[in-house]
Protein backbone atom coordinates (compact mmCIF):
# COMPACT_ATOMS: atom_id res chain seq x y z
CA UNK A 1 -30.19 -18.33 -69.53
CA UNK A 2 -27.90 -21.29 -68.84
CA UNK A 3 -24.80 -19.33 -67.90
CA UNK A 4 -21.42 -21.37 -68.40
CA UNK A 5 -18.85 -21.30 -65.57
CA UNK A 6 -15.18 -20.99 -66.09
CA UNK A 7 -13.69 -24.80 -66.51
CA UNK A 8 -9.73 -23.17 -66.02
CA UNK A 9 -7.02 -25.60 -65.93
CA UNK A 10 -3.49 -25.16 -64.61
CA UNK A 11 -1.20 -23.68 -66.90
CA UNK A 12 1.35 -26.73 -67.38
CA UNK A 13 5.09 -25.96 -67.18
CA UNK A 14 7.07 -27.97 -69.40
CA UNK A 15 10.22 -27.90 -67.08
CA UNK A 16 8.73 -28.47 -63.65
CA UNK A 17 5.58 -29.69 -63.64
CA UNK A 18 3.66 -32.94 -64.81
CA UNK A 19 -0.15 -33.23 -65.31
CA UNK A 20 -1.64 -36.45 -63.59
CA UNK A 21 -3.18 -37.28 -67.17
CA UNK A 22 -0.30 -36.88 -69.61
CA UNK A 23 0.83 -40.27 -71.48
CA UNK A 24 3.66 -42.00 -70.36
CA UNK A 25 6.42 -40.96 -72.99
CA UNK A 26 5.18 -37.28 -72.28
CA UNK A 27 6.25 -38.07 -68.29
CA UNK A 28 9.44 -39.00 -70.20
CA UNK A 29 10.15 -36.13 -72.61
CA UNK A 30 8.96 -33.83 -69.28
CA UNK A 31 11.06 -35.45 -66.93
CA UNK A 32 14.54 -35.78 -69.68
CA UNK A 33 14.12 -32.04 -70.20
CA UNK A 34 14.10 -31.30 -66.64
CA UNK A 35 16.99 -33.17 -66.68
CA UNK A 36 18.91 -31.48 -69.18
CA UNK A 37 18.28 -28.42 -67.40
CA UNK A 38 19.43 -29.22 -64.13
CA UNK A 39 22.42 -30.17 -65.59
CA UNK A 40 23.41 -27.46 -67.54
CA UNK A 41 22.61 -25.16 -65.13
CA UNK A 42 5.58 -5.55 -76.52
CA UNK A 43 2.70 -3.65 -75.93
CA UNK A 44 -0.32 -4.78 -77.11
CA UNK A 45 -1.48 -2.83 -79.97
CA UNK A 46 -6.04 -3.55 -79.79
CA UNK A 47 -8.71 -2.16 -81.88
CA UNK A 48 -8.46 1.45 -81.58
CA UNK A 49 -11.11 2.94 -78.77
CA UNK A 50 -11.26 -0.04 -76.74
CA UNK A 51 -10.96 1.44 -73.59
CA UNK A 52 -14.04 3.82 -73.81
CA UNK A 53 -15.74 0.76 -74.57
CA UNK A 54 -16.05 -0.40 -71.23
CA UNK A 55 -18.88 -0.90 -70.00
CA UNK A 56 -19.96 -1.96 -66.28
CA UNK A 57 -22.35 -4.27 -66.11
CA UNK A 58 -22.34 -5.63 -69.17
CA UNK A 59 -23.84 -9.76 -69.66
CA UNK A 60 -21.96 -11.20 -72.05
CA UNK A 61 -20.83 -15.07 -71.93
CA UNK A 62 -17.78 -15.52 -73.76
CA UNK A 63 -16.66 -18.98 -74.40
CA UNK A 64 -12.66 -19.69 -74.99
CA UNK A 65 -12.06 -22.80 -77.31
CA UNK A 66 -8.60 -23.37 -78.05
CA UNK A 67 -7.10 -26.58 -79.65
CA UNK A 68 -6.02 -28.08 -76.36
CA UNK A 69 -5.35 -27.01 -72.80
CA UNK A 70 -2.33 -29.44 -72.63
CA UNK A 71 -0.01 -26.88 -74.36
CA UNK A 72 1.22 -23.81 -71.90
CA UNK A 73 0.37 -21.32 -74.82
CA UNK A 74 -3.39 -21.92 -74.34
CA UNK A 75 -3.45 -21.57 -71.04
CA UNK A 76 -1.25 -18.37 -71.22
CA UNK A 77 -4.04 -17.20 -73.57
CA UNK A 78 -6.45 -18.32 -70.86
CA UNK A 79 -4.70 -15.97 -68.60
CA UNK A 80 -4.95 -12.94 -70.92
CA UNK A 81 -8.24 -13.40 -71.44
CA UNK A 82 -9.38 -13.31 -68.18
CA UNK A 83 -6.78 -10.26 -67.28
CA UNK A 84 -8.86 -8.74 -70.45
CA UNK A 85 -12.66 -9.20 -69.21
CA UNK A 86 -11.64 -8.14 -65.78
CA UNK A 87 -10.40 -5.06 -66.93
CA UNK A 88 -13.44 -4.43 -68.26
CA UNK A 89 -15.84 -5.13 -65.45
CA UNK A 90 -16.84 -9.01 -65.97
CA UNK A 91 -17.43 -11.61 -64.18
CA UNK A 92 -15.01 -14.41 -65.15
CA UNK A 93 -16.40 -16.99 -62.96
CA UNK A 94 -19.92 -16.29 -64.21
CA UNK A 95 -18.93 -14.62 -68.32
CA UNK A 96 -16.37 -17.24 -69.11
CA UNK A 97 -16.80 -20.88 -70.35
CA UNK A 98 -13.72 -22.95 -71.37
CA UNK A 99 -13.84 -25.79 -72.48
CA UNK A 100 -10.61 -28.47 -73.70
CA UNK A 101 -10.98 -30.06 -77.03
CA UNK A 102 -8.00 -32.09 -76.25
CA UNK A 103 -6.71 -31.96 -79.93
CA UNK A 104 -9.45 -33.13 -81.33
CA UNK A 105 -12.29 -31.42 -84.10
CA UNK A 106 -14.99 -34.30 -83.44
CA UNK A 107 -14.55 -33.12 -79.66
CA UNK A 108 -14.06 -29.46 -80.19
CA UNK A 109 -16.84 -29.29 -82.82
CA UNK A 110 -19.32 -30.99 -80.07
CA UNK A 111 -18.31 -28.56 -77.30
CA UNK A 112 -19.31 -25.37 -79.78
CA UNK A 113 -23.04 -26.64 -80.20
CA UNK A 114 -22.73 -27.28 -76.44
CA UNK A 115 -21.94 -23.45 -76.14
CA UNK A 116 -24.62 -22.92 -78.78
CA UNK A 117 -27.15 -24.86 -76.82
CA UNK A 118 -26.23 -22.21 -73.12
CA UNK A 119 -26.78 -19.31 -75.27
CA UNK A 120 -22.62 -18.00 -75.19
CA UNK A 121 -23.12 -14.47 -76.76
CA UNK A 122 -19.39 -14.82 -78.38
CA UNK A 123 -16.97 -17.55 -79.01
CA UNK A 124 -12.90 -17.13 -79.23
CA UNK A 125 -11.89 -20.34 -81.21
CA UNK A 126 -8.61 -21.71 -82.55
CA UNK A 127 -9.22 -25.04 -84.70
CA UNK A 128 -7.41 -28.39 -84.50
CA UNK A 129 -8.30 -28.71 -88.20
CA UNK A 130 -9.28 -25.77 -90.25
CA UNK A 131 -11.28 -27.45 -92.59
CA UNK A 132 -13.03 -29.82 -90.26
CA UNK A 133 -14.39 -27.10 -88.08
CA UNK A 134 -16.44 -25.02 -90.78
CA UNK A 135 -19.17 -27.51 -89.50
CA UNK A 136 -19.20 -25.65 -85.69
CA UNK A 137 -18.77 -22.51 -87.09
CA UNK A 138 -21.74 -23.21 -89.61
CA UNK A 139 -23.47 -23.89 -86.73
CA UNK A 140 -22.95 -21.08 -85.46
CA UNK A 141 -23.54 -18.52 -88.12
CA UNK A 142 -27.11 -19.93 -87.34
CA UNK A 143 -27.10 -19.12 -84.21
CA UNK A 144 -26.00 -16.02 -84.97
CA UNK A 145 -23.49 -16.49 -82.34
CA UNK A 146 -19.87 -14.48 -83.73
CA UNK A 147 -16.78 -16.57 -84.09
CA UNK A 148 -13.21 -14.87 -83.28
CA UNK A 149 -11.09 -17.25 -84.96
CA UNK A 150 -7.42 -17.33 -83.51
CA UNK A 151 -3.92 -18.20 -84.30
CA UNK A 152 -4.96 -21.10 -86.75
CA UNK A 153 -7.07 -19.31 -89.79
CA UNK A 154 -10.03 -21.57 -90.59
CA UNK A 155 -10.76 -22.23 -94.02
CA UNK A 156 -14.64 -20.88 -93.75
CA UNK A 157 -13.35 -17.66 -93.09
CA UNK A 158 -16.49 -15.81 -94.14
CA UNK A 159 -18.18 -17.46 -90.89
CA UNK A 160 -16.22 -15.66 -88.66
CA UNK A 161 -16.13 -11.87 -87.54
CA UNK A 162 -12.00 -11.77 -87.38
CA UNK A 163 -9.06 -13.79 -87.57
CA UNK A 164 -6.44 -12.86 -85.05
CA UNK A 165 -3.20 -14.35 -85.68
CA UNK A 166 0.81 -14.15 -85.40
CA UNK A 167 2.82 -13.62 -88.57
CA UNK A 168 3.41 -17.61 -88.67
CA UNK A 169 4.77 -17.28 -92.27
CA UNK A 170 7.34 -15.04 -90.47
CA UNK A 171 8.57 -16.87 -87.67
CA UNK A 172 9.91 -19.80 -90.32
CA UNK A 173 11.67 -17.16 -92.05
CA UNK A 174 13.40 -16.25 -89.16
CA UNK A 175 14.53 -19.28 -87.95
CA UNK A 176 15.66 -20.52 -91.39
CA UNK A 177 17.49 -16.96 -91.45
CA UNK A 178 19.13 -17.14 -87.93
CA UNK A 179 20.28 -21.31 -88.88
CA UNK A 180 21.45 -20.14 -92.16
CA UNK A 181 24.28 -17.90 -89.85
CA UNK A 182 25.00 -20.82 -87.87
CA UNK A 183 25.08 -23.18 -90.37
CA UNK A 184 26.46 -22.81 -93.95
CA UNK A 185 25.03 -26.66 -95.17
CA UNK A 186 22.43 -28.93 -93.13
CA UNK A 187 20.27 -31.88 -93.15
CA UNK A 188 17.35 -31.06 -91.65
CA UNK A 189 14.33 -32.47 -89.65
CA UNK A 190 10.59 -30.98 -89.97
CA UNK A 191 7.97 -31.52 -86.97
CA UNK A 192 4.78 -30.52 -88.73
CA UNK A 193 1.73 -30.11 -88.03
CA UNK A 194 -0.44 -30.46 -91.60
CA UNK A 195 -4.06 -30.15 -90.63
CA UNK A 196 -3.22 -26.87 -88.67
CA UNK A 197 -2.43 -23.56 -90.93
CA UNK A 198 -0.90 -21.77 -88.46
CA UNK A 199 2.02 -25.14 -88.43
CA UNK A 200 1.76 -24.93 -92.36
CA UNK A 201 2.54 -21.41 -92.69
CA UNK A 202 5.79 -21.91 -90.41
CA UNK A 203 7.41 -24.53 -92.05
CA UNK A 204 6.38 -22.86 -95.43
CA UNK A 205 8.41 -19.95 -93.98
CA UNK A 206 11.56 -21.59 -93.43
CA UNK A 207 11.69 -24.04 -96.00
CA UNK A 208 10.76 -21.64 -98.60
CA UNK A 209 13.93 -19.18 -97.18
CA UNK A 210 16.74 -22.42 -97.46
CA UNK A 211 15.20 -23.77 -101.03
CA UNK A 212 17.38 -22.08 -103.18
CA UNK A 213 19.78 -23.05 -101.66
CA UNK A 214 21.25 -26.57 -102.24
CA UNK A 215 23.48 -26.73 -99.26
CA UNK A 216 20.23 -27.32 -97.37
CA UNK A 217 18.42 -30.52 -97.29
CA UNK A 218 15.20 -31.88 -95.68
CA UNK A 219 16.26 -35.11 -94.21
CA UNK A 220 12.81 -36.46 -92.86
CA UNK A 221 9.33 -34.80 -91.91
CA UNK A 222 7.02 -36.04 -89.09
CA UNK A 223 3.57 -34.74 -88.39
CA UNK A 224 3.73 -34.59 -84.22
CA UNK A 225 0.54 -32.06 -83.80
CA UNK A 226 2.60 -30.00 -81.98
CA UNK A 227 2.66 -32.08 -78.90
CA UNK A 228 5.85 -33.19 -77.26
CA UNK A 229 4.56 -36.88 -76.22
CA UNK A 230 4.06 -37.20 -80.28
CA UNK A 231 7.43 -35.33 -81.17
CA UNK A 232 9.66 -37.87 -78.98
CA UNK A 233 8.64 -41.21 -80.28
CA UNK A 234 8.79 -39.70 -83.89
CA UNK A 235 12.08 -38.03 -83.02
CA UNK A 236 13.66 -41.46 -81.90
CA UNK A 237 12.88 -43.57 -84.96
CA UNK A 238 14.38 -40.73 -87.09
CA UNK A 239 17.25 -40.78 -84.98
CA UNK A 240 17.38 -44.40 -85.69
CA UNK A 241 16.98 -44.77 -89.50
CA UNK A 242 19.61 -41.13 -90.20
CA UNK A 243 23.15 -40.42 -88.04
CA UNK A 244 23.65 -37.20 -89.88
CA UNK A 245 20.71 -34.52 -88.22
CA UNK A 246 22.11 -30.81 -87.96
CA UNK A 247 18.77 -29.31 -87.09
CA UNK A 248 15.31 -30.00 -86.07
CA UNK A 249 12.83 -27.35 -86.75
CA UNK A 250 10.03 -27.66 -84.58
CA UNK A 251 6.54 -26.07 -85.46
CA UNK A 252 6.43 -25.13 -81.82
CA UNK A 253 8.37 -25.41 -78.54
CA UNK A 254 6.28 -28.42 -77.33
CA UNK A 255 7.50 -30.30 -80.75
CA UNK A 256 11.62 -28.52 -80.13
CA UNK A 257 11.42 -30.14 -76.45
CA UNK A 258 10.24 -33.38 -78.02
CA UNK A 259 13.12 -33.52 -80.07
CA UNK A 260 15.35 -32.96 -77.25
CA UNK A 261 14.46 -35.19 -74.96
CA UNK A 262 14.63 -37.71 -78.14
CA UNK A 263 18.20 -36.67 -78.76
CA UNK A 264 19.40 -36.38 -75.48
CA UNK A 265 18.16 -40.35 -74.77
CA UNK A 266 20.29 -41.46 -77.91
CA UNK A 267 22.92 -39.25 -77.31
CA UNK A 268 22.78 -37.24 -79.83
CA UNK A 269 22.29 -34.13 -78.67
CA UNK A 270 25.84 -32.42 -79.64
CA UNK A 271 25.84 -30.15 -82.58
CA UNK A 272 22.17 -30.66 -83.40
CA UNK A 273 20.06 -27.24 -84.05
CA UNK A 274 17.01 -27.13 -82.44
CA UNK A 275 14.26 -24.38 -83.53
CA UNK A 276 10.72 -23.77 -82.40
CA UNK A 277 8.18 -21.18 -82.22
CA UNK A 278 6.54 -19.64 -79.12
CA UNK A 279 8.48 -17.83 -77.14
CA UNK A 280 7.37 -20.21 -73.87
CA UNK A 281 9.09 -19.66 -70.72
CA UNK A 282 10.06 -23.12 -70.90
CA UNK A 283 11.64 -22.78 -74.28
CA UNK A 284 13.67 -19.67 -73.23
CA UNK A 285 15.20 -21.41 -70.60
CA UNK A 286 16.24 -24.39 -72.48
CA UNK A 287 17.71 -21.62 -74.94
CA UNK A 288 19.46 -19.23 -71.68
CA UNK A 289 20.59 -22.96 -70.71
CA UNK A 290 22.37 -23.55 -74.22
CA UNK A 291 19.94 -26.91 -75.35
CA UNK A 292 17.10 -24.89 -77.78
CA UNK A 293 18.96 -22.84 -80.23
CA UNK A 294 15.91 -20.86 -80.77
CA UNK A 295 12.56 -20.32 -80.87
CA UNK A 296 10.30 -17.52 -82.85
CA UNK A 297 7.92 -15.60 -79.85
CA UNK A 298 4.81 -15.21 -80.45
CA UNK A 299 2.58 -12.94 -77.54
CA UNK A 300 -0.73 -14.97 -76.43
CA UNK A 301 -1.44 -11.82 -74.27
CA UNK A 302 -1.79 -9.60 -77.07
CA UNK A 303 -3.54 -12.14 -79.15
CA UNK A 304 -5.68 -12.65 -75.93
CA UNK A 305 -6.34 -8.76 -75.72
CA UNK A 306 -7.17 -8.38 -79.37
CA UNK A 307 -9.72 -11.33 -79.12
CA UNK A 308 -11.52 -9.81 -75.89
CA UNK A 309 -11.81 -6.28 -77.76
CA UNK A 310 -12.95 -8.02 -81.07
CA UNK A 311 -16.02 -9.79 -79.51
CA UNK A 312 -16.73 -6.92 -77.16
CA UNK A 313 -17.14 -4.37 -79.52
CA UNK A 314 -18.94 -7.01 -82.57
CA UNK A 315 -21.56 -7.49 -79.43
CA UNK A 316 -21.58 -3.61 -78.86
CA UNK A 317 -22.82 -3.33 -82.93
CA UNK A 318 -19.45 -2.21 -83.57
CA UNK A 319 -16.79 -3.28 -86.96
CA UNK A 320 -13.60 -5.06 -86.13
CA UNK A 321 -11.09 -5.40 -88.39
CA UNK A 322 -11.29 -8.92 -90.29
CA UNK A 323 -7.58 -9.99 -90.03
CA UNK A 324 -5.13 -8.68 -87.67
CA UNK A 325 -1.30 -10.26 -87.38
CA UNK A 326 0.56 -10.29 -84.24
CA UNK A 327 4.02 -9.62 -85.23
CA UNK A 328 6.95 -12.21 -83.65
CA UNK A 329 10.17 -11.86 -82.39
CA UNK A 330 13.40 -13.89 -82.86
CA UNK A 331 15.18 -15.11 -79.40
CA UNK A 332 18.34 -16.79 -79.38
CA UNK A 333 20.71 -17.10 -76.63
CA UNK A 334 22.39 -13.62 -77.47
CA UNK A 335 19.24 -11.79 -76.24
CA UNK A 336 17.07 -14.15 -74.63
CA UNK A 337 18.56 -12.53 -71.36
CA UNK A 338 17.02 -9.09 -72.13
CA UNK A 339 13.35 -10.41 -72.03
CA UNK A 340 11.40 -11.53 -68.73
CA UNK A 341 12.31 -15.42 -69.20
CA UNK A 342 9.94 -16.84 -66.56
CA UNK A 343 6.72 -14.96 -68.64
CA UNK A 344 5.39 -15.09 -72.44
CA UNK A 345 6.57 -11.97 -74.68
């Protein structure tokens, strides 16, 4: 067998360090954030039984395929995924392929019959779009090589063994809840994400909380794929075209920092609201430092953990359950000193 080796990348931190091969405007957003902060300055609940599962020895090749490794919640993931198998007796360097789609299906959809081709005996995948991919994971169900699909559900979901996700729908609700106390009327901002259900579900979540109520209003929506060197641009020409923004609500922290950096280089900053989701380290600082008024956590280690003990035991014979939420957390700066702020929840 052609076994994969481990392609790990660098986690990226949004505050302090730059990857050689980001775009120029990300350089930007990276290096304005830094700036703003210089100046201003759970258990994991797994299939039940996994631990007597363990088994020493074991050959399995797991493959990690996440939407892109230029986002520090993939490469978190990366990290519980590897604590995961080594608990467990792999090999990471030998039972581990990763591979970086860079935000793209074409890409990611190549890599998986790449992984198909070396024989992978499991593959942990969360799709840039989750209609596009039902071609790799067709490919796959040929194979008859078992998809755990992660954090984005894919629309084939009958091709894959389990889909492991947070309560996306939730975390919207929350932060529409937690800028309805700050905020009694707004005019609002959307970064989206529309070919990703995960992104859907979140913006579903807040802007179904603040419809019914008129005092709300969606100013302007911009697709940035989650990315911050897509959010600023964006962020700027809406900055440009309305002088009224209250809040920005950010599908992720990536997107929120986007917007900051945006805001921040037109001066605009004061009195703006600016929500994500993740829970990054990066974002809780920005929220301990008073810039992000928010951000919905989400836990990549427990997702990580649940996605290790899903293909383990489906390769051991063994039933997982088909859908399993992670459950998210609120953190503003009233409590975002009472969690570990340099680590993921």
């Amino acid at each position: 067998r052609n076994r994969g080796h481990d392609r790990q990348l660098t986690a990226p931190s949004v505050i302090t360090n730059i990857r050689e091969d980001l775009s120029m405007k990300r350089k930007l957003a990276l290096a304005m954030v830094l700036a703003m902060a210089m100046t201003t300055m759970g258990s994991a609940t797994v299939f039940a039984d996994d631990a007597s599962d363990d088994a020493a020895g074991n050959d399995y090749t797991i493959a990690y395929v996440p939407t892109t490794m230029n986002n520090p919640f993939w490469t978190a993931m990366l990290g519980g995924i590897k604590e995961e198998m080594e608990a467990k007796g792999m090999d990471v360097d030998s039972q581990l392929v990763t591979v970086d789609a860079n935000s793209d299906q074409a890409t990611m959809n190549n890599y998986v019959n790449d992984l198909i081709a070396q024989e992978v005996d499991a593959i942990i995948l969360a799709p840039m779009d989750c209609t596009a991919v039902t071609e790799a994971l067709q490919a796959c169900e040929d194979a008859g090589i078992p998809v755990i699909n992660v954090d984005t559900a894919v629309d084939a979901s009958d091709k894959v063994v389990s889909i492991i996700a947070s309560d996306n729908y939730k975390a919207g609700v929350l932060c529409a809840k937690e800028m309805m106390k700050q905020k009694d009327h707004a005019n609002i901002v959307l970064l989206t994400h529309n070919a990703a259900r995960s992104a859907v579900d979140r913006i579903n979540g807040f802007t179904d909380t603040i419809k019914k109520n008129k005092n709300y209003k969606i100013l302007a929506s911009a697709d940035t794929q989650g990315q911050i060197e897509r959010a600023l641009p964006k962020v700027d020409k809406i900055i440009e075209k309305y002088k009224n923004i209250d809040v920005v609500m950010g599908l992720n922290d990536p997107a929120a920092m986007g917007a900051l950096a945006a805001l921040d280089s037109k001066g605009a900053r004061e009195g703006v609201l600016v929500y994500g989701i993740d829970g990054s380290p990066e974002g809780k600082k920005l929220i301990k430092e008073g810039m992000m008024t928010g951000t919905a956590a989400q836990s990549p280690k427990q997702m990580a953990d649940t996605a290790i003990n899903a293909a383990y035991k489906i390769l051991q014979g063994k039933k997982v359950e088909k859908k399993k939420v992670i459950s998210v957390q609120m953190i503003t700066k009233k409590n975002v000193e009472q969690t570990d702020i340099s680590r993921w929840q």
